[in-house]
N, C-alpha and C. Protein backbone atom coordinates (compact mmCIF):
# COMPACT_ATOMS: atom_id res chain seq x y z
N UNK A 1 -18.84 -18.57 -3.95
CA UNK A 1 -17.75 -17.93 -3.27
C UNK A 1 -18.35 -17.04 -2.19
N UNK A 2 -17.67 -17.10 -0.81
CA UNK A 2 -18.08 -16.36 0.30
C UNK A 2 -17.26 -15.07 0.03
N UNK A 3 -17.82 -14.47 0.52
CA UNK A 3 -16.88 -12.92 0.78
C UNK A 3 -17.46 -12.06 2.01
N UNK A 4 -16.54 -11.86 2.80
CA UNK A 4 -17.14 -11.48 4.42
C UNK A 4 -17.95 -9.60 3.40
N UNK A 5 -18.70 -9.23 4.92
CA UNK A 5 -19.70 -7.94 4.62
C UNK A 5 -18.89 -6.86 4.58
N UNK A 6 -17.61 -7.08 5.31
CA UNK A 6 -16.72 -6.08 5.25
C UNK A 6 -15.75 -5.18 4.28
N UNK A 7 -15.62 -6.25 3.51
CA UNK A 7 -15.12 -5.73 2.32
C UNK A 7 -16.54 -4.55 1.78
N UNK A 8 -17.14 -4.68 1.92
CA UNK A 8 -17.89 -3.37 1.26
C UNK A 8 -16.83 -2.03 2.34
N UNK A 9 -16.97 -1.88 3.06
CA UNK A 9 -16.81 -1.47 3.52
C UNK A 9 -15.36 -0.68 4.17
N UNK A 10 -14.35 -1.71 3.38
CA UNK A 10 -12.93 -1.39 2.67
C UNK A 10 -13.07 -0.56 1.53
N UNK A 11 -13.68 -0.91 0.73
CA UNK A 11 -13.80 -0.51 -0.48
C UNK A 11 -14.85 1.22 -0.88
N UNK A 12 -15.79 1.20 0.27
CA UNK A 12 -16.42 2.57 0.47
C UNK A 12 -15.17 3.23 0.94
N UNK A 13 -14.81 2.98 2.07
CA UNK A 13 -13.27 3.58 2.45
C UNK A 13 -12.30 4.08 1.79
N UNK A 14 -11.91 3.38 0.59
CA UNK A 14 -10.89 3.43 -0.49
C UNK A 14 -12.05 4.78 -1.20
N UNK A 15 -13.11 4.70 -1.33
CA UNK A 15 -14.04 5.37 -2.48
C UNK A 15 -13.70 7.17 -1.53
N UNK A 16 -13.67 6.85 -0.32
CA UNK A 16 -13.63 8.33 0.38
C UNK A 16 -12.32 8.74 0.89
N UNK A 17 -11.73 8.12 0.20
CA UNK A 17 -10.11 8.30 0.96
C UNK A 17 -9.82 9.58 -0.55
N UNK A 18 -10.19 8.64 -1.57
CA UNK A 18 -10.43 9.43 -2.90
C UNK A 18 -11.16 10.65 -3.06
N UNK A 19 -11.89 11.03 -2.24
CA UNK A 19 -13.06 11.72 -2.27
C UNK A 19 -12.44 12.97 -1.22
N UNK A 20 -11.40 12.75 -0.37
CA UNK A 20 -11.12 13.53 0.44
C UNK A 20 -10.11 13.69 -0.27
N UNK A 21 -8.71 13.36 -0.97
CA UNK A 21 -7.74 13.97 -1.40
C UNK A 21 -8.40 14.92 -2.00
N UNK A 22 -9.39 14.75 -3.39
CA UNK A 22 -9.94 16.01 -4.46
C UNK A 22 -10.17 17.03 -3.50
N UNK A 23 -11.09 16.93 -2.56
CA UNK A 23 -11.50 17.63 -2.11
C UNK A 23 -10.17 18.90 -0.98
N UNK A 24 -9.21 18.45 -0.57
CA UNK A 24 -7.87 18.94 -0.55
C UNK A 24 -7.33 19.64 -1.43
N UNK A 25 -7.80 18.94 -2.93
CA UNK A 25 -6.99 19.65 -3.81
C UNK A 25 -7.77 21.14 -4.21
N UNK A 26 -9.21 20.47 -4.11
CA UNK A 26 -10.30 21.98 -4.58
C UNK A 26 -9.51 22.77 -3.44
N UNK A 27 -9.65 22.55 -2.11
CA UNK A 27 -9.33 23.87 -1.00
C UNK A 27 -8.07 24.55 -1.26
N UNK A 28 -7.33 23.60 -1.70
CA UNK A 28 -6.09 23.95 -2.07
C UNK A 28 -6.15 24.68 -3.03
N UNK A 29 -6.53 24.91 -4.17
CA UNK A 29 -6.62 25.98 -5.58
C UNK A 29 -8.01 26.81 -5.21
N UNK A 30 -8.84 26.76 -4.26
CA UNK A 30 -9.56 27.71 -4.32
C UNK A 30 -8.72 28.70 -2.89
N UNK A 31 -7.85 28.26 -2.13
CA UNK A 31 -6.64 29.46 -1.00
C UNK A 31 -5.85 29.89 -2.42
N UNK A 32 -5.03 29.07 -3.07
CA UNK A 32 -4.24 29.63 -4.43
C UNK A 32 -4.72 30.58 -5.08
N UNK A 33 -5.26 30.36 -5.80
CA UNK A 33 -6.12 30.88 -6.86
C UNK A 33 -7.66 32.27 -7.05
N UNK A 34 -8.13 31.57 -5.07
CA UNK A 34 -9.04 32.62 -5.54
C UNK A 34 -10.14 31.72 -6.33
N UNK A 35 -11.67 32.59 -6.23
CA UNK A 35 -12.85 32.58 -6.85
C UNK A 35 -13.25 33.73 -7.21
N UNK A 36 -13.12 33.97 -8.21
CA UNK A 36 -13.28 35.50 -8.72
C UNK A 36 -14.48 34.90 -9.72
N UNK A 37 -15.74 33.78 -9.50
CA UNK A 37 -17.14 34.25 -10.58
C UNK A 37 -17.91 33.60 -9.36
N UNK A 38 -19.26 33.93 -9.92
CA UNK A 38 -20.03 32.99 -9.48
C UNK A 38 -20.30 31.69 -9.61
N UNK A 39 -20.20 31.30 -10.90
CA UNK A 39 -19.45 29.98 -11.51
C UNK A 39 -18.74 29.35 -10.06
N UNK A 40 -17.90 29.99 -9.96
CA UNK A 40 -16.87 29.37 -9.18
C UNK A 40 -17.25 28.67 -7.52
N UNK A 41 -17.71 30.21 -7.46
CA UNK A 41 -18.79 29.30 -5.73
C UNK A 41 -19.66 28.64 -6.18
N UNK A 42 -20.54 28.48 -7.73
CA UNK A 42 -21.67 27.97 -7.18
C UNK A 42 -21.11 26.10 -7.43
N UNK A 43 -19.83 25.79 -7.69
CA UNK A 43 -19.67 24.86 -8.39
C UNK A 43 -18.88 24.16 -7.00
N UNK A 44 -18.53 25.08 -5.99
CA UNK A 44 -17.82 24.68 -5.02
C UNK A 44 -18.89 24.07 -3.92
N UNK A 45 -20.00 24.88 -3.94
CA UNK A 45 -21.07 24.84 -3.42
C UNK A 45 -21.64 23.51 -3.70
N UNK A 46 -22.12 23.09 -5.22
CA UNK A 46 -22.70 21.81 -5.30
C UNK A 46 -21.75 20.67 -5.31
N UNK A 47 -20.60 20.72 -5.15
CA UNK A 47 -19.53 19.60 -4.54
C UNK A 47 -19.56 19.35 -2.90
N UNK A 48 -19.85 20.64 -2.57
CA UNK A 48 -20.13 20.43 -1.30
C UNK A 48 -21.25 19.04 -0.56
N UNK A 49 -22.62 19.66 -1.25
CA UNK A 49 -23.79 19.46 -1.08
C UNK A 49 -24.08 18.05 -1.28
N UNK A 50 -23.14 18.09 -2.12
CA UNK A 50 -23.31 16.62 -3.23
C UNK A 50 -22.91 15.68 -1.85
N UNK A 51 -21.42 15.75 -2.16
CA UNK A 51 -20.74 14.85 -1.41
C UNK A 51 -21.01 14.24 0.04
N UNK A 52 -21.61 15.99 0.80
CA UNK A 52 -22.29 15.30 2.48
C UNK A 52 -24.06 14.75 1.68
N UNK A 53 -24.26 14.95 0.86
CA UNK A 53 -25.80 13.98 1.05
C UNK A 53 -25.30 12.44 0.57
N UNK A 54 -24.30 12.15 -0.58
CA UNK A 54 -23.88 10.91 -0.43
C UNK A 54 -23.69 10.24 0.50
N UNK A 55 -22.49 11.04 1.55
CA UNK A 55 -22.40 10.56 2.85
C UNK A 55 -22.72 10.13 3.56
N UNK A 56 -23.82 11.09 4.02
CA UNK A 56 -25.05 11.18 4.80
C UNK A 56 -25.84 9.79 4.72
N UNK A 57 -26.23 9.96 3.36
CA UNK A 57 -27.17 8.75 2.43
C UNK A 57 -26.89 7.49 3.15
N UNK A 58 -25.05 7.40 2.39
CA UNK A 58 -25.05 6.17 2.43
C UNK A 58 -24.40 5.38 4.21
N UNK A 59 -24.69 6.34 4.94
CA UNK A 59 -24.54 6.06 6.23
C UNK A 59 -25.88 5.96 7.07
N UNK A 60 -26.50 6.12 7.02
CA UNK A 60 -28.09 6.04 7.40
C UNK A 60 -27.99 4.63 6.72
N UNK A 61 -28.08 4.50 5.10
CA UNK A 61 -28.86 2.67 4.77
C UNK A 61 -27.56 1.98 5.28
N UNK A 62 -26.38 2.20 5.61
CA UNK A 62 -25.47 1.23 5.96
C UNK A 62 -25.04 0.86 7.41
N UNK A 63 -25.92 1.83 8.12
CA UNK A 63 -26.08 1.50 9.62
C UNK A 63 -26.36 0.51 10.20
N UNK A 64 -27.45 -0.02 9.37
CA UNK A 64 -28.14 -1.15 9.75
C UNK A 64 -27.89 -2.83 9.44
N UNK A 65 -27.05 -2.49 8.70
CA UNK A 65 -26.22 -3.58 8.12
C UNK A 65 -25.43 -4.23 9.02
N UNK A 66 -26.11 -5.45 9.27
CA UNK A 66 -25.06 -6.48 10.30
C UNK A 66 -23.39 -6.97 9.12
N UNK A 67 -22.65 -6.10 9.49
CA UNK A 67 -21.28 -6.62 8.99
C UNK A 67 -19.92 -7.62 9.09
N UNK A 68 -20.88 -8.87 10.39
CA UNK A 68 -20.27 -10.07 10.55
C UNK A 68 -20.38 -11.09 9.58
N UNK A 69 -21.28 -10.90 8.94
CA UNK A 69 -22.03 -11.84 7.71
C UNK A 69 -20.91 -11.75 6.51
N UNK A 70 -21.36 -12.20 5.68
CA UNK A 70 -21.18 -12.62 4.40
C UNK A 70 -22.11 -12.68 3.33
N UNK A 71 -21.74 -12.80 2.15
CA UNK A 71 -22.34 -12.99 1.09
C UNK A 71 -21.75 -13.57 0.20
N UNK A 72 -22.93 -14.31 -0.65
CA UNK A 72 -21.95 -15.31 -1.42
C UNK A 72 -22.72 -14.77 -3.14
N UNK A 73 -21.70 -15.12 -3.64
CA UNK A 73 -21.42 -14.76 -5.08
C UNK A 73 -21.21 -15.52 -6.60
N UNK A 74 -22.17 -16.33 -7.50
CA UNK A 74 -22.32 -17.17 -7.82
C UNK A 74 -21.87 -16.75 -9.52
N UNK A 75 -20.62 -16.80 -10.07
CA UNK A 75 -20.81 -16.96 -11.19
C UNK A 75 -21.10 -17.49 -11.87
N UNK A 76 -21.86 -17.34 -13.37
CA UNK A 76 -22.16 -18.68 -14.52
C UNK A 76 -20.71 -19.62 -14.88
N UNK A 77 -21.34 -20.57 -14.92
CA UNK A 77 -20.45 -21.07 -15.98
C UNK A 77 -20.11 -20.59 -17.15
N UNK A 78 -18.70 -20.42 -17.80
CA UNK A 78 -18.84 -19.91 -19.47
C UNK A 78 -18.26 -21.01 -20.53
N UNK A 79 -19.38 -21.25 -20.97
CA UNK A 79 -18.64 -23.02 -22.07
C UNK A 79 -18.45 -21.97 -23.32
N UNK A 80 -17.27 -22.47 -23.86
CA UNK A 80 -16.97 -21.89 -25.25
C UNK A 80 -17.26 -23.01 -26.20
N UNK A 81 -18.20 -22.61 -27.64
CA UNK A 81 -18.18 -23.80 -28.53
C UNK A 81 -17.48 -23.33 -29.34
N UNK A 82 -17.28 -24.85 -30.29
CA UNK A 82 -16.36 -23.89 -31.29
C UNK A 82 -17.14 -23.76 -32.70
N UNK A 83 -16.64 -22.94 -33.11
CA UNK A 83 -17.06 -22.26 -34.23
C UNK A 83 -17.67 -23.33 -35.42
N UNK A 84 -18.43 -23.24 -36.46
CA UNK A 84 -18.37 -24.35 -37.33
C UNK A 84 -18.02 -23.92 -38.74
């Protein structure tokens, strides 16, 4: 089975579309709510950090990626025997 290169690339999309609502919702309860520990920034802090080095990451190795292509995808066969 062929499957064009692009679909990765739907599907990273879908992964950060996700990645940006949460991240709406943190800004959103940390204007509400307030950060009253350190806990609290330091946890806001490594969501931060996290998320742009994923980013980052995975935009640097996916630059280079010719995305006219395809790839093909080979499942096994699955024979069922029957029982004896």
């Amino acid at each position: 089975m062929e499957i064009p290169a692009y679909i990765v690339l739907i599907v990273y999309g879908a992964a950060l579309l996700v990645i940006v609502v949460f991240s709406f919702f943190n800004v959103y309860h940390v204007m509400r709510f307030g950060m009253h520990t350190a806990t609290a920034y330091a946890m806001s802090a490594v969501y931060v950090v996290v998320v742009s080095l994923i980013v980052v990451a995975t935009w640097a190795s996916l630059s280079s990626v010719d995305w006219r292509g395809s790839f093909s995808v080979e499942l096994p066969a699955v024979t069922i025997s029957p029982e004896s």
